[in-house]
Protein backbone atom coordinates (compact mmCIF):
# COMPACT_ATOMS: atom_id res chain seq x y z
CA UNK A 1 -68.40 -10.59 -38.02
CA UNK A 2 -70.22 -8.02 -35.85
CA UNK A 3 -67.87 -6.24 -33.29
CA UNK A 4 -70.37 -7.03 -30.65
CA UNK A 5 -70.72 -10.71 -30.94
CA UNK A 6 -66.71 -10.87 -31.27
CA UNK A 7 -66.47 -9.03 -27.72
CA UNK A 8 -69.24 -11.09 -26.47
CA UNK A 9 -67.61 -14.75 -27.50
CA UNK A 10 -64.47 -13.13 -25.71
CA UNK A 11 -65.93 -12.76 -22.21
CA UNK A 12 -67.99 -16.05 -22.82
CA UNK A 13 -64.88 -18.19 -23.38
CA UNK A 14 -62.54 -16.03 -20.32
CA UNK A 15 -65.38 -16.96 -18.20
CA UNK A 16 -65.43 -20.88 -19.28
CA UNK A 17 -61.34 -20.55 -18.95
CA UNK A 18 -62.06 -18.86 -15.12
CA UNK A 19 -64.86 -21.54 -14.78
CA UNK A 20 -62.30 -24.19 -15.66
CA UNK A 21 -59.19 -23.21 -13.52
CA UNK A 22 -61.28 -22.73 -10.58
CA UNK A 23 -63.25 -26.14 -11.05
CA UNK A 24 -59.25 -27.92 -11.28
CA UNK A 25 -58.42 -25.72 -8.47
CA UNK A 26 -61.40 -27.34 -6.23
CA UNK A 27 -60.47 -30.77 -6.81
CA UNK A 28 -57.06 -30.73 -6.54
CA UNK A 29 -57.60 -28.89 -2.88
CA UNK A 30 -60.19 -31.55 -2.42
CA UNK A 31 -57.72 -34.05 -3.18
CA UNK A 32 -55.42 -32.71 -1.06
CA UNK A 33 -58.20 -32.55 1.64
CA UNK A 34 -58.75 -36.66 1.34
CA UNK A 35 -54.82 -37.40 1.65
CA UNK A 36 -54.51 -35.08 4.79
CA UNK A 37 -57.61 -36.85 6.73
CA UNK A 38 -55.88 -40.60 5.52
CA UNK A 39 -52.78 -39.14 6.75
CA UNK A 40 -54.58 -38.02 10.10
CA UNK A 41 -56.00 -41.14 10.50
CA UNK A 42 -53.05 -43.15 10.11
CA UNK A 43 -50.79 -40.94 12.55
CA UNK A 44 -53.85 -41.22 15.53
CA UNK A 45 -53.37 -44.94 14.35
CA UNK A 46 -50.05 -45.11 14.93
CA UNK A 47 -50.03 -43.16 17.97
CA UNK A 48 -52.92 -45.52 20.22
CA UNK A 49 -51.21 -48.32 19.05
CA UNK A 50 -47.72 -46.21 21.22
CA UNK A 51 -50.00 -45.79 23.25
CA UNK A 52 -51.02 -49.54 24.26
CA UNK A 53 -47.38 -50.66 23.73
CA UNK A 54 -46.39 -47.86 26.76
CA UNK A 55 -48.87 -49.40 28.87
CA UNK A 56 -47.86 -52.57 28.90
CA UNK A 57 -44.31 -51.13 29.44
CA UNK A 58 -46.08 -49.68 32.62
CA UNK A 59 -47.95 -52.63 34.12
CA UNK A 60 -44.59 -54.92 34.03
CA UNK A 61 -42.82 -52.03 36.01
CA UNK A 62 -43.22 -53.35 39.30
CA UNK A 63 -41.05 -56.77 37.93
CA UNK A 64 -38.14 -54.67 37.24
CA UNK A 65 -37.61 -52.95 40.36
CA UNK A 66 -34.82 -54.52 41.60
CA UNK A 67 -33.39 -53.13 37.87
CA UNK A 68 -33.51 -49.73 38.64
CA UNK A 69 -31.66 -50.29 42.61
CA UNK A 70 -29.14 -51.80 40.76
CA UNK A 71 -28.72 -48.98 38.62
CA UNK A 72 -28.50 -47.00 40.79
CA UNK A 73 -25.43 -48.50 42.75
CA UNK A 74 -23.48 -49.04 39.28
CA UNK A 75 -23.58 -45.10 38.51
CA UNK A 76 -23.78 -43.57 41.97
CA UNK A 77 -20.18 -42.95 41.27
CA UNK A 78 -20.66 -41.65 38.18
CA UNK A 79 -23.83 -39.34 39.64
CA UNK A 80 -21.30 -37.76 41.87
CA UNK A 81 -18.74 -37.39 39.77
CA UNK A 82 -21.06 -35.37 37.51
CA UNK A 83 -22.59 -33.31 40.32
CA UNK A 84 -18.75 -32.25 41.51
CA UNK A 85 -18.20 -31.42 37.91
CA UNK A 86 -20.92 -29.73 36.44
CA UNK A 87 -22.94 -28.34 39.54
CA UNK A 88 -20.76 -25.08 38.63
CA UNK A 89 -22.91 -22.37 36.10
CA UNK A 90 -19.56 -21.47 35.01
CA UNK A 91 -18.58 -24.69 33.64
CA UNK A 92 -18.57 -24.45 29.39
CA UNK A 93 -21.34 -26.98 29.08
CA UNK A 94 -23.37 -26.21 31.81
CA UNK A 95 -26.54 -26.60 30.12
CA UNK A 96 -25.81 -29.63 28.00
CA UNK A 97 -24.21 -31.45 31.17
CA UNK A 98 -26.83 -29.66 33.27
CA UNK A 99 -29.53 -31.47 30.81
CA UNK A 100 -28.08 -35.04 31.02
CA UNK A 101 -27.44 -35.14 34.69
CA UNK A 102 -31.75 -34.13 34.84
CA UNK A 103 -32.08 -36.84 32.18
CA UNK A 104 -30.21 -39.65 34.49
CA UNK A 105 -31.84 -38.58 37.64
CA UNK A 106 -34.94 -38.92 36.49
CA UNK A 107 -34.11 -42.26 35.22
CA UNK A 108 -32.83 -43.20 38.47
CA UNK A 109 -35.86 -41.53 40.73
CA UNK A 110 -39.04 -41.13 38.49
CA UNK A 111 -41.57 -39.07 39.49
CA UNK A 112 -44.38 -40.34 37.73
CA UNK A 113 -45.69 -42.19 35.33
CA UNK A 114 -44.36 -39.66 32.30
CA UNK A 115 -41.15 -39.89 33.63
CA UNK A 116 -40.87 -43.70 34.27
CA UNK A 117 -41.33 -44.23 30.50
CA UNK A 118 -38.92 -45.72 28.99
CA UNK A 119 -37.42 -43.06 26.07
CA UNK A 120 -35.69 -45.86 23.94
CA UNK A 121 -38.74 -47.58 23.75
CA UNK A 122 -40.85 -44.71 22.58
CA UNK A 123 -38.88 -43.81 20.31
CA UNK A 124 -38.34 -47.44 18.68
CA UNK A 125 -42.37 -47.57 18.98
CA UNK A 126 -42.69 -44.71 17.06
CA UNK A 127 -40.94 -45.14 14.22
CA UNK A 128 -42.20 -48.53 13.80
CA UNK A 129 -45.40 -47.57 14.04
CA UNK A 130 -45.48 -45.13 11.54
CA UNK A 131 -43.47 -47.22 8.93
CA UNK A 132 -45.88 -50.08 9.39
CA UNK A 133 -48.33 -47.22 7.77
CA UNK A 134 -46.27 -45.93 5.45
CA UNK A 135 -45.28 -42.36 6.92
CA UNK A 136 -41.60 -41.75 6.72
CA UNK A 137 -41.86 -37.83 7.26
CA UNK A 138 -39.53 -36.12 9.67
CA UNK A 139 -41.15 -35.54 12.93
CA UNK A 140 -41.19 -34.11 16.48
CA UNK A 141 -43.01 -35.95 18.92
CA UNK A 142 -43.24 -35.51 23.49
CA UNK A 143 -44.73 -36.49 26.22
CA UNK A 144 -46.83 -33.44 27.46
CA UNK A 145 -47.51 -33.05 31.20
CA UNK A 146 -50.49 -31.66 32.71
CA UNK A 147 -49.59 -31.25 36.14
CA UNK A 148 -46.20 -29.20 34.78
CA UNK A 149 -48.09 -28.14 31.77
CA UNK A 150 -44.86 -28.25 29.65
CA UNK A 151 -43.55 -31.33 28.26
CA UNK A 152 -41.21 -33.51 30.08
CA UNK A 153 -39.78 -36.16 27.56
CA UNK A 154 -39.38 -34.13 24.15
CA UNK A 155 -37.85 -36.36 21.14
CA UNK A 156 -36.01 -38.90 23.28
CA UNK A 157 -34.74 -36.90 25.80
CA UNK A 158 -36.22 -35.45 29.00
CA UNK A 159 -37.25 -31.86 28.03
CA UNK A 160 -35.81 -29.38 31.74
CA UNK A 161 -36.01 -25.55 32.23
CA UNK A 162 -32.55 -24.91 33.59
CA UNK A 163 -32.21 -22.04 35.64
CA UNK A 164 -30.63 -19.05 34.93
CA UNK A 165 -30.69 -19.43 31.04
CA UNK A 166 -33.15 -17.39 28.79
CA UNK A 167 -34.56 -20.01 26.83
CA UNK A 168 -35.83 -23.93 27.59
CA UNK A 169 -35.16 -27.13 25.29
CA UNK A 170 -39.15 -27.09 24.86
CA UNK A 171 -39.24 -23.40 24.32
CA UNK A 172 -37.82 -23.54 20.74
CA UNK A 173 -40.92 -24.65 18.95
CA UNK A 174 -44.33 -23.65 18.75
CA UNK A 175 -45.58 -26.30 16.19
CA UNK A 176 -45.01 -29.36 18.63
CA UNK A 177 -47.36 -27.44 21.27
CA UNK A 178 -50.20 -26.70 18.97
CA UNK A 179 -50.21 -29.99 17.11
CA UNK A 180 -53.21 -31.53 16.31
CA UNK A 181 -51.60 -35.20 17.12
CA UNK A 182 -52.42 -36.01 20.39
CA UNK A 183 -53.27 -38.98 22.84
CA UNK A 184 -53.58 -39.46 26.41
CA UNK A 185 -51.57 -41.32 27.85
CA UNK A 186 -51.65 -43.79 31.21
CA UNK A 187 -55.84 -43.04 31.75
CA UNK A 188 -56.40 -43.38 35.52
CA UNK A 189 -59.27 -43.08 37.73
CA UNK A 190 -58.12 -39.79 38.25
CA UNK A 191 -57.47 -38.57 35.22
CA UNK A 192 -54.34 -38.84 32.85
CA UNK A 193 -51.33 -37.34 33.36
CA UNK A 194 -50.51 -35.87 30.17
CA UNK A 195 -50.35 -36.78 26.60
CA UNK A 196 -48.18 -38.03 23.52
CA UNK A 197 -47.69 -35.73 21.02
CA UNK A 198 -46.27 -35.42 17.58
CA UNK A 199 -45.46 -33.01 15.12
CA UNK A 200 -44.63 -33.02 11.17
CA UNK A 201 -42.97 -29.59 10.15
CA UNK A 202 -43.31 -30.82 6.38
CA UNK A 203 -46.82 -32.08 6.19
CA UNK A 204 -47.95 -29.60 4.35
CA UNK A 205 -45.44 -29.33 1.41
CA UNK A 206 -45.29 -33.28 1.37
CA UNK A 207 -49.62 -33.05 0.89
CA UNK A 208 -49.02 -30.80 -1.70
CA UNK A 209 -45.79 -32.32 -3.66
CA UNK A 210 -48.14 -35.43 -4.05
CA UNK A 211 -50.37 -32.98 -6.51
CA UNK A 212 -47.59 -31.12 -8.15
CA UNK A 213 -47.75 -33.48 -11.18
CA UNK A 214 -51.68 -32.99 -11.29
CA UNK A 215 -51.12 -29.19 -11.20
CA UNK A 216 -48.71 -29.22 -13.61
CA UNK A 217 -50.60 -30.86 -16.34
CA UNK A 218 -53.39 -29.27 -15.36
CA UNK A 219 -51.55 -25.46 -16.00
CA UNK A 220 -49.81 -26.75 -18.96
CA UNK A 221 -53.03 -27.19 -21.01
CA UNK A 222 -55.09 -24.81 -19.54
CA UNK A 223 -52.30 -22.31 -20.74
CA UNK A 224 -52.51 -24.02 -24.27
CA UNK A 225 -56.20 -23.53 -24.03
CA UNK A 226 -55.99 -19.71 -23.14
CA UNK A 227 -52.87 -19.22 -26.11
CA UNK A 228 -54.71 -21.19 -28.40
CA UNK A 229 -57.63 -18.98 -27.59
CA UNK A 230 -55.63 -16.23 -27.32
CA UNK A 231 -54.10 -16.55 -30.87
CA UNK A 232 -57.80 -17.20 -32.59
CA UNK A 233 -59.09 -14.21 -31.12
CA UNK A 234 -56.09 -12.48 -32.57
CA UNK A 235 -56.85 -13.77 -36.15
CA UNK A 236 -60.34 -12.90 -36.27
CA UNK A 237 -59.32 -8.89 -35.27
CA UNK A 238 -57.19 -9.65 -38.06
CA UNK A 239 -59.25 -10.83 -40.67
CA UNK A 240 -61.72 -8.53 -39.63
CA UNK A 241 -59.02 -5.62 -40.39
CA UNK A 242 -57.98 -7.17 -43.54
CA UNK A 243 -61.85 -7.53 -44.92
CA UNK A 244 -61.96 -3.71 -43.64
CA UNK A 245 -58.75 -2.69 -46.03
CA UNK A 246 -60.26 -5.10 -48.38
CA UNK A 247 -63.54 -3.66 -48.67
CA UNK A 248 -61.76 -0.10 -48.61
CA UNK A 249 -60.22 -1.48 -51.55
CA UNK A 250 -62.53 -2.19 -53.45
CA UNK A 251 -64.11 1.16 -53.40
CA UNK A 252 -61.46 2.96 -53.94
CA UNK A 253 -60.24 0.68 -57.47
CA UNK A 254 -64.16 1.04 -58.53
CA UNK A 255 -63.35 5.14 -57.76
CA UNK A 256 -60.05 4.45 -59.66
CA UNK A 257 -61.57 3.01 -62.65
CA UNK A 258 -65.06 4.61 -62.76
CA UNK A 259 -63.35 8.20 -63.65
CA UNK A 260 -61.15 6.60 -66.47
CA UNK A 261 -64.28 4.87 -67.93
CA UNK A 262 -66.23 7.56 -67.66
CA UNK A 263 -63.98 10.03 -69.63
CA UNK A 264 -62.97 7.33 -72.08
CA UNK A 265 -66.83 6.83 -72.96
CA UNK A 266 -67.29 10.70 -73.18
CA UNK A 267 -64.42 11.39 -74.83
CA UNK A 268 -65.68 7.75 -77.16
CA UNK A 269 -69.36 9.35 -77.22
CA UNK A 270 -67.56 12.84 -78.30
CA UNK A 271 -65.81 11.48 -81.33
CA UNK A 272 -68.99 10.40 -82.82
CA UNK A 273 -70.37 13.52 -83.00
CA UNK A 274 -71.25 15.01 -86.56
CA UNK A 275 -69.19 17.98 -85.59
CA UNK A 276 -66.25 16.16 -84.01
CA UNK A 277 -65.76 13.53 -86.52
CA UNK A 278 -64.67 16.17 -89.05
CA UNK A 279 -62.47 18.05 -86.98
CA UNK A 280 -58.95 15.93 -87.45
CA UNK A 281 -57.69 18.36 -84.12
CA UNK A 282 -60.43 17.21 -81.74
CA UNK A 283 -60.53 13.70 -82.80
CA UNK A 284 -56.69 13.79 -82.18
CA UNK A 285 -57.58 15.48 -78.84
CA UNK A 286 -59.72 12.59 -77.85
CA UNK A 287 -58.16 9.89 -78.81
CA UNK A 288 -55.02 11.55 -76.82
CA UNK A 289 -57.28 11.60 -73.77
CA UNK A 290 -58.46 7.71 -74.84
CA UNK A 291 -54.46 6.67 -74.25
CA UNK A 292 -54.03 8.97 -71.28
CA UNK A 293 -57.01 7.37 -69.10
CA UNK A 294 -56.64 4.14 -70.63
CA UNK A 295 -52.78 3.92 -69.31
CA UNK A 296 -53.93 5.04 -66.17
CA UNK A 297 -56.04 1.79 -65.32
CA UNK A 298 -53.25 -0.22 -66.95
CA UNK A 299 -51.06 1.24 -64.44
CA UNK A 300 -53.59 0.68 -61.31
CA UNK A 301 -54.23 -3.07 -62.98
CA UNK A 302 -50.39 -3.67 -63.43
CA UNK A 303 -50.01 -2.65 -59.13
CA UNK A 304 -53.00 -5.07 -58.16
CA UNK A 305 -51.11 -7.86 -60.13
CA UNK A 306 -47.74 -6.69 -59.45
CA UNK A 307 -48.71 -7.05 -55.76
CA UNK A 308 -50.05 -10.34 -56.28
CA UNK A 309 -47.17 -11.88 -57.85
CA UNK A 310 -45.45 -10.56 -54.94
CA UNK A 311 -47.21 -12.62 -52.19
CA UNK A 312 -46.71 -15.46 -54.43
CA UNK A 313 -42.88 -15.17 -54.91
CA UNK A 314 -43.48 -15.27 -58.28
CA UNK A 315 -41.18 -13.06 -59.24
CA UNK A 316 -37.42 -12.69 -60.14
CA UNK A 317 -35.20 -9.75 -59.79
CA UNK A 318 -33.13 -8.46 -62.87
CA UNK A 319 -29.79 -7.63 -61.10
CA UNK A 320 -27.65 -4.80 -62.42
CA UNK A 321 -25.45 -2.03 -61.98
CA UNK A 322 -27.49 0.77 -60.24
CA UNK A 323 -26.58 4.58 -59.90
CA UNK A 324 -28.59 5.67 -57.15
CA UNK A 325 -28.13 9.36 -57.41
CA UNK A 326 -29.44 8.88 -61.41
CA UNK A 327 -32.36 6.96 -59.88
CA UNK A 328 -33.05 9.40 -57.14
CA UNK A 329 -32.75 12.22 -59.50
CA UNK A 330 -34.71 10.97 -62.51
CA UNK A 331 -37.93 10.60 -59.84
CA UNK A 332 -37.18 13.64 -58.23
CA UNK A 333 -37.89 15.31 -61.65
CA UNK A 334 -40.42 13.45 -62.60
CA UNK A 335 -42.49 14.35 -59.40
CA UNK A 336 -41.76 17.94 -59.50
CA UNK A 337 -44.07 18.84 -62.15
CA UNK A 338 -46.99 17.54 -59.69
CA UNK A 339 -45.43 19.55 -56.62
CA UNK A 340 -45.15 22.46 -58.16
CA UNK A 341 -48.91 22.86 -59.11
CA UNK A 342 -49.10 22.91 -55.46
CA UNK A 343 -46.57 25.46 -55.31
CA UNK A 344 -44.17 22.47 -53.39
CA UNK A 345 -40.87 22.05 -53.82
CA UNK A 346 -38.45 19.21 -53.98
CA UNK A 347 -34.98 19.40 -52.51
CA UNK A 348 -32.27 16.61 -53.73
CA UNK A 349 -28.96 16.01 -51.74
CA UNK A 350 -27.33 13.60 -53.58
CA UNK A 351 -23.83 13.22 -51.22
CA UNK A 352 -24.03 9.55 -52.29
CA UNK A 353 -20.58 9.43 -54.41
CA UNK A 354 -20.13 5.78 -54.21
CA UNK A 355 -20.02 3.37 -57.13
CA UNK A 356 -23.01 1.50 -58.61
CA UNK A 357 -25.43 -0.71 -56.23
CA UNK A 358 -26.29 -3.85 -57.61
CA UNK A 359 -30.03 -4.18 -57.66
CA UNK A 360 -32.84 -3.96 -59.83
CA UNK A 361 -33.41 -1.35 -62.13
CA UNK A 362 -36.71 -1.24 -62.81
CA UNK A 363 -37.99 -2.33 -58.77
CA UNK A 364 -35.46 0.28 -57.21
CA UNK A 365 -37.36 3.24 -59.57
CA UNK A 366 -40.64 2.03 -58.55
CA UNK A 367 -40.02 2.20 -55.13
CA UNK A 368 -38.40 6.05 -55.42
CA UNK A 369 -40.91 6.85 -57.01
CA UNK A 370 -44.02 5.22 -54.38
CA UNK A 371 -41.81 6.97 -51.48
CA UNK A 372 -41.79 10.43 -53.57
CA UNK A 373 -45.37 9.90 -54.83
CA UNK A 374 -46.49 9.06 -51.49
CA UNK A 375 -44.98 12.46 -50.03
CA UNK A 376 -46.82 14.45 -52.08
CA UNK A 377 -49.81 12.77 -51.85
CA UNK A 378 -49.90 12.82 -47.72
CA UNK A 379 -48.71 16.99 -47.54
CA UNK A 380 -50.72 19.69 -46.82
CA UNK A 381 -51.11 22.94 -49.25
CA UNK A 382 -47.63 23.41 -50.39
CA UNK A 383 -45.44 20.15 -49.97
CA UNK A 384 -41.80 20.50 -49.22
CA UNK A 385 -39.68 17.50 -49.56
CA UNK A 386 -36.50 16.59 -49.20
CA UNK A 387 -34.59 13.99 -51.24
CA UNK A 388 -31.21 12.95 -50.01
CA UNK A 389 -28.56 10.18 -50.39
CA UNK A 390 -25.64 9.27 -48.00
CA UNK A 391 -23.31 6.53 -48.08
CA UNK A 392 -23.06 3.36 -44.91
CA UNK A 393 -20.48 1.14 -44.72
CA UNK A 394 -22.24 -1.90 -46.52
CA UNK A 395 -24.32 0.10 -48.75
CA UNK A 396 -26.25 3.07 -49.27
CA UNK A 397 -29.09 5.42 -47.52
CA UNK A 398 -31.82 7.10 -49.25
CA UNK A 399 -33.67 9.85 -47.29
CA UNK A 400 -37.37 10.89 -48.05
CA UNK A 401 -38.83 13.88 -45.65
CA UNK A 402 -41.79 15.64 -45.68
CA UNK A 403 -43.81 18.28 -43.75
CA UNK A 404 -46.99 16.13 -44.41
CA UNK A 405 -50.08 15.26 -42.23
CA UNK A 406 -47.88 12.81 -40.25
CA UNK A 407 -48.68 9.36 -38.52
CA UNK A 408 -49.89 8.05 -35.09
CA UNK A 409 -47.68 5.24 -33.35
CA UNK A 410 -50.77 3.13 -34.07
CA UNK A 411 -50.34 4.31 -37.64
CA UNK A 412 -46.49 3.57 -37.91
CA UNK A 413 -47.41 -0.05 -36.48
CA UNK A 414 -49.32 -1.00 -40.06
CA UNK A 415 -48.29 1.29 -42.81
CA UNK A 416 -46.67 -1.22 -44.79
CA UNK A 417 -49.84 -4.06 -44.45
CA UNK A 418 -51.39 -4.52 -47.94
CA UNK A 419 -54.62 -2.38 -48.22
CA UNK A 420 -53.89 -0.08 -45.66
CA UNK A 421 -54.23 3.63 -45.44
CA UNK A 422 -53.45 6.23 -43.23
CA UNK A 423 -56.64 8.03 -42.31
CA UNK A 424 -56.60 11.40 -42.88
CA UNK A 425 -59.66 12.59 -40.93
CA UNK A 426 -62.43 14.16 -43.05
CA UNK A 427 -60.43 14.08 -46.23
CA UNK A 428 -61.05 11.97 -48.88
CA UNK A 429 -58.95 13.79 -51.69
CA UNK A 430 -55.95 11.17 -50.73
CA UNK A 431 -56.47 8.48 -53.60
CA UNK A 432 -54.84 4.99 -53.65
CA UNK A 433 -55.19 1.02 -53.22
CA UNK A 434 -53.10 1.17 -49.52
CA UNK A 435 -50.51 -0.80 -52.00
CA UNK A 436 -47.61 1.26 -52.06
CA UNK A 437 -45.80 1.29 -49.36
CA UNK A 438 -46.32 -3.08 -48.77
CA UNK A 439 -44.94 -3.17 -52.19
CA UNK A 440 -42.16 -0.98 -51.31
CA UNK A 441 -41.12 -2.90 -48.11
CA UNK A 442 -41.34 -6.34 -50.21
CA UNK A 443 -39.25 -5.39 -52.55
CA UNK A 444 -36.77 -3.94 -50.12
CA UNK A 445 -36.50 -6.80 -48.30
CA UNK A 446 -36.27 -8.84 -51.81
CA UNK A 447 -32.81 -6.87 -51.97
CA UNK A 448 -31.69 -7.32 -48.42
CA UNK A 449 -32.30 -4.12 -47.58
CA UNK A 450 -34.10 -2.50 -44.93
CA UNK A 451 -36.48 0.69 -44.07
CA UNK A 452 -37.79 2.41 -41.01
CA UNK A 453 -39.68 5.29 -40.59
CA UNK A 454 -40.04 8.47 -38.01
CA UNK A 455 -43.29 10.73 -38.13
CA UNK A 456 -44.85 13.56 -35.67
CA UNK A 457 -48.41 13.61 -36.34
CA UNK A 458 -48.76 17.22 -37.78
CA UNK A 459 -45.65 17.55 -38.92
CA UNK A 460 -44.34 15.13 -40.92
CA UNK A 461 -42.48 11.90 -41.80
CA UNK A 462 -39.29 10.57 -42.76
CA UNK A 463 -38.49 7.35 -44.43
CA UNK A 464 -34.87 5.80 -44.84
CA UNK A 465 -34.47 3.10 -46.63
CA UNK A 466 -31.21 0.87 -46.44
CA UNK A 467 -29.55 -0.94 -49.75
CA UNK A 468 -26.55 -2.97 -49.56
CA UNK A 469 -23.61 -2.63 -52.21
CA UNK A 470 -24.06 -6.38 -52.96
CA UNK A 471 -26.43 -8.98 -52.54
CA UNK A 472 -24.11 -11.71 -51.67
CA UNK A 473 -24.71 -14.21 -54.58
């Protein structure tokens, strides 16, 4: 798939997943929206309905007169006692005692008609009111004056600026002033004298928790949407690397087995020559050449299918007794022919003298010899490598260095993905199927083992690769 039209289904589909979030978004603050005007309308309900119940608390006043003189002969005593007593600023509870002596007297000698309601009522009204429609949030609620422009009844108790103190009972709270809940109250020819207020500190958290399941489910699949999405854009960079490797592949086993098949068919061609096929050392010189190329694509056929059997599991290791140090220094040997035509050298430090590993023979050689081959492949001019073993606790560590071309982070992120190669700029000398190293790190892990590797682009790598003494069977 085209690079382009991958980028461009990406910012298609974040700007249907935008599109989406904010469309939720809108109706769930719509939503919200419709329960705060029902919830509006039922307070203002509640609240004229207060209302009418106050007034006709008001128009049977004048029957109850004789109510309040007695009253006020039953507590005179008690008014007196409370002026001798608490008249004092010095007195511990001045303000509270200052507070309820203002609350009796107005009780006593109203006013107005704010302060000849009655506060048990109102409050009784009120919460009856507002659980005949359902609301049974916490609330403030008073009886604002106009002429004092402060309140004067403020939750069931008459709200008084006491002298000499810093702050009033009304001055604690802002909300109850600026509330939206209002009414008049006692409408005269003149005017009315103030109104009934009331105040709901958690409205807006209880309009909200009403959505939270909404807004939940809602963020719960969108966020499977967007990892869903997520994870398929993921796979197609994926794929689209892997078909990439694959394709790199390809080209390089047609390189690998065009050479082979081209000297084979010379060398084939050569031998049937009039003057060749009489000459018993040039026919043996062909026919050695034959063998030689003709192993060589068994050997790049037997790593495509080697590899294959791999990713199936279809494969069993041969466990036996191992001497690392033999292994290490059989492939050191072997490679050193190759590095020294490149006027390399390879250095062995075999410090590994432990007994035997158990592993497989034949898988344990192969991979010395990919990590070796591999090092000599990826130096510049004259490689220098270094070979070394050193005993762990649970097993053994076998050291590979070179002062090769080196690998970027990026690099070190995929060099052991099947197909892939390190890029080595304009260079194309660097032959291979990108097979080594994943077969390397399968059959590592195949032995419980593990490897990492260090580089510094420029100026070289190191891989270490981990075997245990045992593999716990």
């Amino acid at each position: 798939m085209n690079q382009r039209i991958i980028w461009a289904i990406i910012i298609v589909m974040s700007v249907a997943l935008l599109g989406i979030a904010v469309t939720q978004y809108i109706w769930i603050k719509a939503q919200v929206d419709l329960d705060e005007k029902n919830f509006d309308d039922r307070v203002i309900m509640s609240m004229n309905n207060v209302k009418l119940l106050l007034q006709e608390d008001t128009e049977t006043r004048e029957f109850v007169t004789d109510f309040y003189t007695s009253k006020r002969k039953s507590i005179f005593g008690k008014e007196n006692e409370l002026l001798s007593k608490m008249l004092s600023p010095k007195s511990a509870n001045f303000n509270n005692n200052s507070m309820e002596l203002a609350g009796l007297m107005k009780d006593l000698y109203p006013n107005d008609l704010l302060e000849s309601i009655n506060r048990s009522n109102l409050d009784r009204y009120l919460k009856e009111e507002l659980q005949d429609q359902g609301i049974d949030l916490k609330y403030d609620y008073g009886v604002y004056s106009n002429k004092l422009n402060d309140f004067v009844i403020r939750n069931g108790k008459f709200a008084v600026q006491v002298i000499d103190t810093e702050s009033s009972t009304a001055g604690k709270d802002r909300g109850l002033y600026d509330s939206q809940y209002k009414v008049q109250l006692f409408n005269e020819e003149e005017g009315s004298p103030g109104y009934l207020k009331i105040f709901f500190p958690g409205k807006t958290s209880w309009l909200w928790a009403k959505v939270v399941p909404s807004m939940l489910s809602s963020l719960v699949f969108t966020s499977l949407i967007l990892l869903c999405f997520a994870y398929t854009i993921f796979i197609i960079f994926r794929q689209k690397k892997v078909s990439e490797m694959k394709t790199d592949f390809i080209n390089n086993m047609t390189h690998e087995f065009k050479t082979p098949i081209a000297t084979i068919s010379l060398a084939t061609d050569s031998i049937t020559n009039n003057s060749v096929i009489k000459n018993e050392d040039k026919i043996k010189r062909f026919t050695s050449i034959i063998q030689q190329e003709n192993r060589r694509m068994l050997n790049q056929v037997e790593k495509v299918l080697q590899m294959a059997r791999i990713d199936k599991q279809d494969y069993e290791l041969k466990l036996t007794a191992v001497n690392i140090n033999d292994v290490v220094r059989q492939a050191a040997e072997n490679s050193r022919l190759k590095v020294r035509q490149r006027d390399g050298e390879i250095l062995t430090h075999l410090d590994a003298t432990v007994p035997p590993i158990e592993a497989d023979m034949t898988h344990i050689s192969n991979i010395v010899h990919n990590l070796l081959d591999n090092a000599e492949k990826y130096s510049t001019e004259k490689p220098q490598i270094s070979v070394s073993t050193r005993r762990n606790n649970d097993g053994i560590t076998i050291d590979v260095s070179d002062n090769g071309i080196g690998m970027t982070k990026e690099s070190l992120k995929h060099i052991f993905d099947k197909f892939y190669r390190v890029h080595t700029g304009n260079r194309h000398d660097v032959k291979g199927f990108g097979l080594g190293l994943s077969y390397v790190k399968a059959l590592v892990d195949a032995h419980n083992g593990s490897i990492k590797v260090t580089s510094e682009l420029g100026k070289g790598s190191t891989f270490s690769l981990f075997l245990p003494f045992r593999q716990g069977q």
